[in-house]
C-alpha atoms as a PDB file:
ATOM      1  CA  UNK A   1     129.339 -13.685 127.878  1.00  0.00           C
ATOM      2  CA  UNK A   2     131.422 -12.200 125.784  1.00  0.00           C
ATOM      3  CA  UNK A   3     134.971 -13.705 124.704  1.00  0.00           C
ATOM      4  CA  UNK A   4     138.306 -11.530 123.574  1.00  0.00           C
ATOM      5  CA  UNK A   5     141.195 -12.843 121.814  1.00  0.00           C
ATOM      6  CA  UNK A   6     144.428 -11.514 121.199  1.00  0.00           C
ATOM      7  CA  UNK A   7     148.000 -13.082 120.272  1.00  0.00           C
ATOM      8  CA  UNK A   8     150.857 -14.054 122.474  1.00  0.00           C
ATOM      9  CA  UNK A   9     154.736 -15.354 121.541  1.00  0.00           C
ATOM     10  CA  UNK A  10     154.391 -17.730 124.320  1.00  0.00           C
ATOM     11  CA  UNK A  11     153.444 -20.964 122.141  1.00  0.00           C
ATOM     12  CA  UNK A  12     150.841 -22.008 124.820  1.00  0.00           C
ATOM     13  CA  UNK A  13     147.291 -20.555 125.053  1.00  0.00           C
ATOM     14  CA  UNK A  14     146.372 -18.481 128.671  1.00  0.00           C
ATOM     15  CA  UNK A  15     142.750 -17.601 130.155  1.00  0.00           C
ATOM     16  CA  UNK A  16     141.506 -14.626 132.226  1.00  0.00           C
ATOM     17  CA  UNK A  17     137.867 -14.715 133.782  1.00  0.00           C
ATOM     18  CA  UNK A  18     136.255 -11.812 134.445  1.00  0.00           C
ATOM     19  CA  UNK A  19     132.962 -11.636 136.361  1.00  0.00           C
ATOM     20  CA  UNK A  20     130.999  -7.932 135.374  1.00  0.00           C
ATOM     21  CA  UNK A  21     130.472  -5.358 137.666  1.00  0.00           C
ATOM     22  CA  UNK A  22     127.154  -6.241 140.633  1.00  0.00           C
ATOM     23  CA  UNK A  23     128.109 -10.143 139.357  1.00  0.00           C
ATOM     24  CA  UNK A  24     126.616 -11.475 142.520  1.00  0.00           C
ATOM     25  CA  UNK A  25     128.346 -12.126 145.869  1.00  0.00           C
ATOM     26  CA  UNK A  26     132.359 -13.269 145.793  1.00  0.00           C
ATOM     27  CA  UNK A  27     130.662 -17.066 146.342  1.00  0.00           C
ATOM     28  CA  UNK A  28     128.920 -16.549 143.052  1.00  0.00           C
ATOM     29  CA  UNK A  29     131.859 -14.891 141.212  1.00  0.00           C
ATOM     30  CA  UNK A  30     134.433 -17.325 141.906  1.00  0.00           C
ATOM     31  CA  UNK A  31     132.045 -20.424 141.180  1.00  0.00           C
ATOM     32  CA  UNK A  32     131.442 -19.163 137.709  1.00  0.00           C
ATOM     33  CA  UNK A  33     134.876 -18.337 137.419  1.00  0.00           C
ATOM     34  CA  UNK A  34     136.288 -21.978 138.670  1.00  0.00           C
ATOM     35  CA  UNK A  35     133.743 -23.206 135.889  1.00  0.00           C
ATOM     36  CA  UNK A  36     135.249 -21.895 133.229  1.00  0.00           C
ATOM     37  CA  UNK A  37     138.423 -22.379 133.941  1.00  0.00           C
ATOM     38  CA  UNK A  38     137.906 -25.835 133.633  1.00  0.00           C
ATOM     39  CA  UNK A  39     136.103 -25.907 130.910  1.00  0.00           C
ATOM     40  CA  UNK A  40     138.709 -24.415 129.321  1.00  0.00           C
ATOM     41  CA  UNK A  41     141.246 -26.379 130.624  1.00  0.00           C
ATOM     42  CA  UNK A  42     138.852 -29.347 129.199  1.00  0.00           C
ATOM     43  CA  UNK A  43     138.765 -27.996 125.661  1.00  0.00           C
ATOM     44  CA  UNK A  44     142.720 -27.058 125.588  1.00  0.00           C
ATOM     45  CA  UNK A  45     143.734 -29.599 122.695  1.00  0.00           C
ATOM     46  CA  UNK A  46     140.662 -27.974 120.886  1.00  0.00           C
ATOM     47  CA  UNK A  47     141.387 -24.401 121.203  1.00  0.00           C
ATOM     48  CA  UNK A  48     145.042 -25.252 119.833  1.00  0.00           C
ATOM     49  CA  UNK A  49     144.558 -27.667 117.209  1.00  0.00           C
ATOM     50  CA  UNK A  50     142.200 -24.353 116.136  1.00  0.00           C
ATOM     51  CA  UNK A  51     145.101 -21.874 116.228  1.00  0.00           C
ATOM     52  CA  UNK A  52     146.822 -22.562 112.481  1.00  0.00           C
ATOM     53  CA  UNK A  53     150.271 -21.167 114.085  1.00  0.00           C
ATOM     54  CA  UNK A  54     151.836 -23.666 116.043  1.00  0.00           C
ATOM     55  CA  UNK A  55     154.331 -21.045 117.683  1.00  0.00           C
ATOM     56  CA  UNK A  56     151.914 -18.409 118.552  1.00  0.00           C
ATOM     57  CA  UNK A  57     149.727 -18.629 121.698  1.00  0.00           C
ATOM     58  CA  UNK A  58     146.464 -16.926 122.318  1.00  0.00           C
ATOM     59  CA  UNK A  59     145.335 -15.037 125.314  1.00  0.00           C
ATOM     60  CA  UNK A  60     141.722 -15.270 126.289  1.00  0.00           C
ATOM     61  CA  UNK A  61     139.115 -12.752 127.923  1.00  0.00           C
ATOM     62  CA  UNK A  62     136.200 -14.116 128.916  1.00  0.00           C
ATOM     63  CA  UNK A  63     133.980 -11.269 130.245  1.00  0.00           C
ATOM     64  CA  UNK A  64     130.929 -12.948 131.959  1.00  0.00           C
ATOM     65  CA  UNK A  65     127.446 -10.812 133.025  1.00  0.00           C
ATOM     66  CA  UNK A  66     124.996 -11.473 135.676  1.00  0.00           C
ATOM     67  CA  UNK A  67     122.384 -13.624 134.782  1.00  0.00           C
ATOM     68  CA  UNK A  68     123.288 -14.856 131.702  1.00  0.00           C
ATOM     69  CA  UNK A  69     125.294 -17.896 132.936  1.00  0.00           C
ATOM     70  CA  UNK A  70     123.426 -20.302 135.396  1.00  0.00           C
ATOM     71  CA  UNK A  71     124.075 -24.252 134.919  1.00  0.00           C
ATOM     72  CA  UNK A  72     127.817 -25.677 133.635  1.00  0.00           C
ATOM     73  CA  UNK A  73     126.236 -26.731 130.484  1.00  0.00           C
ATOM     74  CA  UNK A  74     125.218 -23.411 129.707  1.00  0.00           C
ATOM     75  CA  UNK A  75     128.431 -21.690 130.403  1.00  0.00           C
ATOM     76  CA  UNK A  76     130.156 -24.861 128.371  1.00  0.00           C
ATOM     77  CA  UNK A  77     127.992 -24.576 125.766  1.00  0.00           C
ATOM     78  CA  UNK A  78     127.993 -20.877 125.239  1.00  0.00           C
ATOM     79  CA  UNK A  79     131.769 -20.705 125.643  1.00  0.00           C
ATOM     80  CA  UNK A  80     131.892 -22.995 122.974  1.00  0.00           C
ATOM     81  CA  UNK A  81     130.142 -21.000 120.762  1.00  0.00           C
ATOM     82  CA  UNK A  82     132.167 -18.167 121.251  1.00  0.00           C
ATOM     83  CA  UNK A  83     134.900 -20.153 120.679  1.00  0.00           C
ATOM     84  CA  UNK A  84     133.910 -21.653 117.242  1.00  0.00           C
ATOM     85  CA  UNK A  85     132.933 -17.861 116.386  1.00  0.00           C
ATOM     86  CA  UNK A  86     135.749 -16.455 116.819  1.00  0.00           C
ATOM     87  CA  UNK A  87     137.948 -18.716 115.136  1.00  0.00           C
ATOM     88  CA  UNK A  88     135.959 -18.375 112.437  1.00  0.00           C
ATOM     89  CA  UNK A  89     137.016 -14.433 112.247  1.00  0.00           C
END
């Protein structure tokens, strides 16, 4: 997984999920994709009580490989991780 951030005037944050290239079949690729979107959607206050400008929104790219994300707790808890990481930066 890897996560990219980078700052919008919209005041709100925004995701984008993108499975890698040879991901698996579209069944696969939209599953993992569904997952995150709800985890983010779960973890929304989070990510913005983390952003120190209230007016500025963040736009999220989460760039997911085959393999590396199997179970909902380990795409949670990695995501997570990225998160805390790269609020940290």
């Amino acid at each position: 997984m890897r996560l990219i951030s980078l700052s919008n005037n919209l005041g709100f944050d925004r995701i984008i999920v993108i499975p890698a290239k040879h991901f698996g079949r579209a069944v696969d690729r939209n599953k993992a994709r569904r997952r995150a979107k709800e985890i983010f959607r779960c973890y929304d206050r989070r990510i913005s009580s983390a952003n120190p400008i209230e007016d500025e929104g963040r736009d999220y790219v989460l760039v997911l490989y085959p393999g590396k994300v199997s179970g909902f707790s380990l795409l949670e808890s990695g995501f997570l991780s990225l998160l805390d990481r790269n609020h940290r930066k």
